[in-house]
Protein backbone atom coordinates (compact mmCIF):
# COMPACT_ATOMS: atom_id res chain seq x y z
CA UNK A 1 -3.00 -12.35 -2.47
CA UNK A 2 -5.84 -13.73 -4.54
CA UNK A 3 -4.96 -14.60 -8.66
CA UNK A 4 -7.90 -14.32 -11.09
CA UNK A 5 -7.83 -14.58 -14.28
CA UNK A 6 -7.89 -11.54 -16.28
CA UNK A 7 -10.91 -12.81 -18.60
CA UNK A 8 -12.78 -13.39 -14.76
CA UNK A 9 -11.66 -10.14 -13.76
CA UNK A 10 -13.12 -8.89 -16.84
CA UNK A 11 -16.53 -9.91 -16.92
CA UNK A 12 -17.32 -9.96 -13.53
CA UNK A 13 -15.43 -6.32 -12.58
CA UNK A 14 -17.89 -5.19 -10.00
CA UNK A 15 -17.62 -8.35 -8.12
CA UNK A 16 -13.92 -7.88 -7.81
CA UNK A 17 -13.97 -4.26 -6.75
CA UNK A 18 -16.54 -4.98 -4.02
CA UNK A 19 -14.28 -7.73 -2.92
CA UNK A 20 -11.04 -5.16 -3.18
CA UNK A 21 -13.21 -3.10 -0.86
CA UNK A 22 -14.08 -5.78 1.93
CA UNK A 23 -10.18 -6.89 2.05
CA UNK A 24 -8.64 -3.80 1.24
CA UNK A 25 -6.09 -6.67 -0.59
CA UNK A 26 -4.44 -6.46 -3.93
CA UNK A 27 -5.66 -8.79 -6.64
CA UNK A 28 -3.39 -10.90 -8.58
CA UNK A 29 -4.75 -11.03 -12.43
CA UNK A 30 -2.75 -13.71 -14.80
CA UNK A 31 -2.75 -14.55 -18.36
CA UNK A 32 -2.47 -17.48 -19.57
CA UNK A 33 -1.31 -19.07 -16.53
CA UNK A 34 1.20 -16.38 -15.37
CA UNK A 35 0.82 -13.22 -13.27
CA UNK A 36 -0.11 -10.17 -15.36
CA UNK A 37 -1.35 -6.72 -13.42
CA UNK A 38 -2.35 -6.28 -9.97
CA UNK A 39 -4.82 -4.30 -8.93
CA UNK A 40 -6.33 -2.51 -6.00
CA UNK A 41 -8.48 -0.10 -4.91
CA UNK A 42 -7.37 3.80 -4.64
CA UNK A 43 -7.96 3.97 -0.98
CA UNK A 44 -6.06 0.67 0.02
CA UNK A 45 -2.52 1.74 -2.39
CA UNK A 46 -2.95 5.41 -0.55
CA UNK A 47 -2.52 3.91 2.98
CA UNK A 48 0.01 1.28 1.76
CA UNK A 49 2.24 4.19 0.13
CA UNK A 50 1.98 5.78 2.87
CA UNK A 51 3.20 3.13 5.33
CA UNK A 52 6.08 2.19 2.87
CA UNK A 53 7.06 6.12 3.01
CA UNK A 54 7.06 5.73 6.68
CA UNK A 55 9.08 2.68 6.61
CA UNK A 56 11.36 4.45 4.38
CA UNK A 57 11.83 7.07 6.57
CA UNK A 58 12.14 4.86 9.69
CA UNK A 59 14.80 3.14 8.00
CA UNK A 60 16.83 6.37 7.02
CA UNK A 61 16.54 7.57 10.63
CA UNK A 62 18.41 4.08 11.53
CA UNK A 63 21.00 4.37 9.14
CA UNK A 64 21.95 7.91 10.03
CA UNK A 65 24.52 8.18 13.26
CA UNK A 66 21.80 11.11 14.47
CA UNK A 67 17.76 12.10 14.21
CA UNK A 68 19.83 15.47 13.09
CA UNK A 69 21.71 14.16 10.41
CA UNK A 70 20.34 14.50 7.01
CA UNK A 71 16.99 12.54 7.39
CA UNK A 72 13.62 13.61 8.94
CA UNK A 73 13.09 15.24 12.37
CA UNK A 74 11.86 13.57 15.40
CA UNK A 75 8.90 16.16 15.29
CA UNK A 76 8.30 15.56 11.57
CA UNK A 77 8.34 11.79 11.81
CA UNK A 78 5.79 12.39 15.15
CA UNK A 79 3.18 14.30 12.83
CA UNK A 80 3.73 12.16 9.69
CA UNK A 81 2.81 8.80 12.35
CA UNK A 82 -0.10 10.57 13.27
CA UNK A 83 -1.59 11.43 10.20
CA UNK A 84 -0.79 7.98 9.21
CA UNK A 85 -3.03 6.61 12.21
CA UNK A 86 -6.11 8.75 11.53
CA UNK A 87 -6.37 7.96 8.18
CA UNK A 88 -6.25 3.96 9.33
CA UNK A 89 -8.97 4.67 11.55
C-alpha cells in the first residue's frame, strides 16, 4: 500500500484518483508522520467487500458440521461466486 501525505493528497487529488484507478489499491494518507485515512476508489472497496463477504461465508460453511446447517447453501454460495467473477471481469 502506498502512504502520501495528506497535504500531497490534497493538492494533487486528481493525480491520486487516476492512480487509485490504474492499481485498483488503497492509498495510505498520514499526518504528521503517522497513518491517518485510507482511501480508495468506489469500484475497487465494492469488489473487495464483496470477496471478504465471500470469505466470510466460506469460512462459516467450514465451521458448520454440514452445507445444511445454519450457513449458506451450496446453490447460494454457487450464484454468489459467480456474480463475484463477472463483476472481476
Amino acid at each position: 500500500m502506498i502512504s502520501i501525505k495528506h497535504e500531497d493528497f490534497s493538492s494533487n487529488y486528481d493525480l491520486f484518483v487516476k492512480l487509485c484507478d490504474i492499481t485498483s489499491e488503497p492509498l495510505r494518507l498520514t499526518k504528521e508522520g503517522s497513518p491517518d485515512l485510507v482511501v480508495m476508489n468506489a469500484e475497487a472497496f465494492e469488489r473487495r467487500k464483496k470477496m471478504l463477504d465471500l470469505r466470510e461465508k466460506l469460512l462459516k460453511i467450514n465451521e458448520d458440521d454440514s452445507l445444511s446447517a445454519k450457513g449458506i447453501s451450496l446453490d447460494e454460495l454457487g450464484k454468489y461466486i459467480e456474480e463475484v467473477e463477472k463483476e472481476s471481469t
